[in-house]
C-alpha atoms as a PDB file:
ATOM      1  CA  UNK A   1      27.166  22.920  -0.845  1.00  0.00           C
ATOM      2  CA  UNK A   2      30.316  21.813  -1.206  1.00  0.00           C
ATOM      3  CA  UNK A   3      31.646  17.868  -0.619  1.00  0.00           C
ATOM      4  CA  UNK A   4      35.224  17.094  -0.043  1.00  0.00           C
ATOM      5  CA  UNK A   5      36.687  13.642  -0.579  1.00  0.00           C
ATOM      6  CA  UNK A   6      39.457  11.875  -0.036  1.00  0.00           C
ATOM      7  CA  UNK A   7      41.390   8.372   0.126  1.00  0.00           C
ATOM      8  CA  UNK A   8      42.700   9.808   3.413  1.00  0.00           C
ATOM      9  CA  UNK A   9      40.219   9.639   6.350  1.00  0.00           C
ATOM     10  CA  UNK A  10      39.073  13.092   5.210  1.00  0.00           C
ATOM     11  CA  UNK A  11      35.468  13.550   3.947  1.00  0.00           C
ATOM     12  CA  UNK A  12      33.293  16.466   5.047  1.00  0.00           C
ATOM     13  CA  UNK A  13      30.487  18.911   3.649  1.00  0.00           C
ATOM     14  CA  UNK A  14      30.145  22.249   3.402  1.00  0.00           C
ATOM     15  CA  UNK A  15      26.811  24.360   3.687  1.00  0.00           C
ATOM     16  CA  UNK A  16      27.123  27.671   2.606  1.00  0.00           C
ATOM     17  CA  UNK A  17      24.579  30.367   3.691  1.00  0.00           C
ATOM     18  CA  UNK A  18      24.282  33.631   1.975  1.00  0.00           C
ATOM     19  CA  UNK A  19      22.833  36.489   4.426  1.00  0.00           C
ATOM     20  CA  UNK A  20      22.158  40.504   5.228  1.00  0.00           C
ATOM     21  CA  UNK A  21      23.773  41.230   8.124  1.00  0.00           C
ATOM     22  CA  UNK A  22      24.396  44.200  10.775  1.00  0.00           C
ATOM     23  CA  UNK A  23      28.352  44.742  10.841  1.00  0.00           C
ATOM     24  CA  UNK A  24      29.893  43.312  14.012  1.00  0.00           C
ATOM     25  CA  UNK A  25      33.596  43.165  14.988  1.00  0.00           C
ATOM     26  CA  UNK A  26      35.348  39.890  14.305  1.00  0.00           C
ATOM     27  CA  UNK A  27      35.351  37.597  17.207  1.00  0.00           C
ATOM     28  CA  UNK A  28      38.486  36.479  19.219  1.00  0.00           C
ATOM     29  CA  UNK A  29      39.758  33.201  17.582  1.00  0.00           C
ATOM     30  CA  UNK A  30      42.658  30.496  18.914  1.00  0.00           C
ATOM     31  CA  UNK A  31      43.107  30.149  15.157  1.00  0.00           C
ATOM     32  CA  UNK A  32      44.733  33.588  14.072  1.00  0.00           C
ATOM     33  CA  UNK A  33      43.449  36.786  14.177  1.00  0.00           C
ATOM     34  CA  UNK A  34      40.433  37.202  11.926  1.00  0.00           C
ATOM     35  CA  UNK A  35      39.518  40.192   9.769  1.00  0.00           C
ATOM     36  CA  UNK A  36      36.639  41.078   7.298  1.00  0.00           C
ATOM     37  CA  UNK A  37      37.635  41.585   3.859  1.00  0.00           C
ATOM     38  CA  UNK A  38      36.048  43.589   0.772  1.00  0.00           C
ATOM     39  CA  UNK A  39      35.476  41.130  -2.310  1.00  0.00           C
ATOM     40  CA  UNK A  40      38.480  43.388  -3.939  1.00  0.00           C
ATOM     41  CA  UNK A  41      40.487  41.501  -1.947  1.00  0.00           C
ATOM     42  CA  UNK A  42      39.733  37.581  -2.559  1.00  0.00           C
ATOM     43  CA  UNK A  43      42.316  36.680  -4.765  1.00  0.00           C
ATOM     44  CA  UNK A  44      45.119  38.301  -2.447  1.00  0.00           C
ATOM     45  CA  UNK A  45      44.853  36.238  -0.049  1.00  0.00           C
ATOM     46  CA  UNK A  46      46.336  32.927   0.249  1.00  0.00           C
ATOM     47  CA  UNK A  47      42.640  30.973  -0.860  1.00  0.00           C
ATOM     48  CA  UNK A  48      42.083  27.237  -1.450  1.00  0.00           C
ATOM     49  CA  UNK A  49      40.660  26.420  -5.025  1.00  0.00           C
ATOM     50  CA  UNK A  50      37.465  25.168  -3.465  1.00  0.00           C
ATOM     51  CA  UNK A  51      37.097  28.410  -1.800  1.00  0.00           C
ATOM     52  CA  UNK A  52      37.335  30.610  -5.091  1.00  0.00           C
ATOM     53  CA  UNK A  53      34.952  28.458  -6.902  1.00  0.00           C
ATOM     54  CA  UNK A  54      31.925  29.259  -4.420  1.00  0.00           C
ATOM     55  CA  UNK A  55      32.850  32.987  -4.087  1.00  0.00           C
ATOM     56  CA  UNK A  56      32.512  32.928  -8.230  1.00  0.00           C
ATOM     57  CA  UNK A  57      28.842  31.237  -7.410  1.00  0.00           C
ATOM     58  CA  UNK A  58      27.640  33.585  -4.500  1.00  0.00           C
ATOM     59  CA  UNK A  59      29.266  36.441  -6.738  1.00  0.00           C
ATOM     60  CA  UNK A  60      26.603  35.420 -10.079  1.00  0.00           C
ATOM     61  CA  UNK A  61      23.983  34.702  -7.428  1.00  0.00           C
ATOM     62  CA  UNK A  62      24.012  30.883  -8.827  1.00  0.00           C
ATOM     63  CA  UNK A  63      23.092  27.542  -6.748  1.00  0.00           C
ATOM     64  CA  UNK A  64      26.048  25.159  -6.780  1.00  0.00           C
ATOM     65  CA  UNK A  65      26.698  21.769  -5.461  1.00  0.00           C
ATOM     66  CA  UNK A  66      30.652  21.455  -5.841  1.00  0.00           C
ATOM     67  CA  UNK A  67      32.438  18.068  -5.783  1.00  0.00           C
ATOM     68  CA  UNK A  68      36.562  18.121  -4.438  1.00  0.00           C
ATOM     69  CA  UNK A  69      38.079  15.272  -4.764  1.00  0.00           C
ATOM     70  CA  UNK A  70      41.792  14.853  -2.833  1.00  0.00           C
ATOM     71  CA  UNK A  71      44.343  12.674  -2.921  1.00  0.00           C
ATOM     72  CA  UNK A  72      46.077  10.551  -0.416  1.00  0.00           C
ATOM     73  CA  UNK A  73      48.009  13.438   0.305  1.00  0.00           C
ATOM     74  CA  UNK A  74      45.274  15.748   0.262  1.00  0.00           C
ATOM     75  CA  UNK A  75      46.118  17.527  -3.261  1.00  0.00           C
ATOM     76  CA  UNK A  76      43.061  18.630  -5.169  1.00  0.00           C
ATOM     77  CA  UNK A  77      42.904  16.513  -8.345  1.00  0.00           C
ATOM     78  CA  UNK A  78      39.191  17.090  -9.019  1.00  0.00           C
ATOM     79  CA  UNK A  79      37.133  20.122  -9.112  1.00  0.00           C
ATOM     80  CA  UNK A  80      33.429  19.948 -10.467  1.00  0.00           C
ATOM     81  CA  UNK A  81      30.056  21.567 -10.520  1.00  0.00           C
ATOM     82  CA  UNK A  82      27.768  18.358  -9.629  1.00  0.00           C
ATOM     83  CA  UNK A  83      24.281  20.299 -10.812  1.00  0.00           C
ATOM     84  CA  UNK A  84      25.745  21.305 -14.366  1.00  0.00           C
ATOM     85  CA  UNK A  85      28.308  18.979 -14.370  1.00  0.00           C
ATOM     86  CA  UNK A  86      30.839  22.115 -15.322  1.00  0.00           C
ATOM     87  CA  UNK A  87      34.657  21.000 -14.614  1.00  0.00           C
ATOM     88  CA  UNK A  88      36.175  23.582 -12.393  1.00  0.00           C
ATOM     89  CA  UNK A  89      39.846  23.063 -12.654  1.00  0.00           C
ATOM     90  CA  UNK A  90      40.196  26.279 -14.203  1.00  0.00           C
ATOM     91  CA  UNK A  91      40.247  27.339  -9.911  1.00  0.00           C
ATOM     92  CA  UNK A  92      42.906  24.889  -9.184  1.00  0.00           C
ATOM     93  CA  UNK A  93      45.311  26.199 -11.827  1.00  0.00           C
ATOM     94  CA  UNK A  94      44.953  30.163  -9.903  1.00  0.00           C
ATOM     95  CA  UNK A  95      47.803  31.081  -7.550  1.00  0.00           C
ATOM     96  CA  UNK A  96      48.309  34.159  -5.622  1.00  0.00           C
END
């Protein structure tokens, strides 16, 4: 799971499911055109921090409950692994 936070009227969670499933064309979007992608491919791709710290989790096969905390201008400040209590920062510091 992963909880967002902010000073900013934005607060939301995040369930994320791991599953088998049969392949199956992306569906049309009124967001952009979407694609699958191998897991080669993660990190070049434009990815939020949050993002790259659960696909390290479902990578290792590990539960997670991740805390992101925002500013009032949305910017990340805070990154951390609420179960182990693991600072993940070392996400926010990746660019691509």
């Amino acid at each position: 799971m992963l909880s967002e936070t902010s000073p900013a009227d934005y607060n939301w969670l995040c369930y994320i499911y791991l599953a088998d499933i049969e392949y199956l064309p992306p569906p049309p979007c009124d967001e952009g055109q979407l694609e699958w992608i191998s897991t080669a491919r993660l990190t070049d791709i434009p990815t939020p921090a949050t993002d790259l710290a659960i696909y390290d989790y479902v990578r290792r096969g590990e539960k997670f409950v991740i805390d992101a905390v925002f500013d009032a201008e949305l910017r990340l400040v805070q990154l951390m692994d609420e179960l182990s209590g693991q600072d993940l920062g070392h996400f926010m510091s990746f660019k691509n």
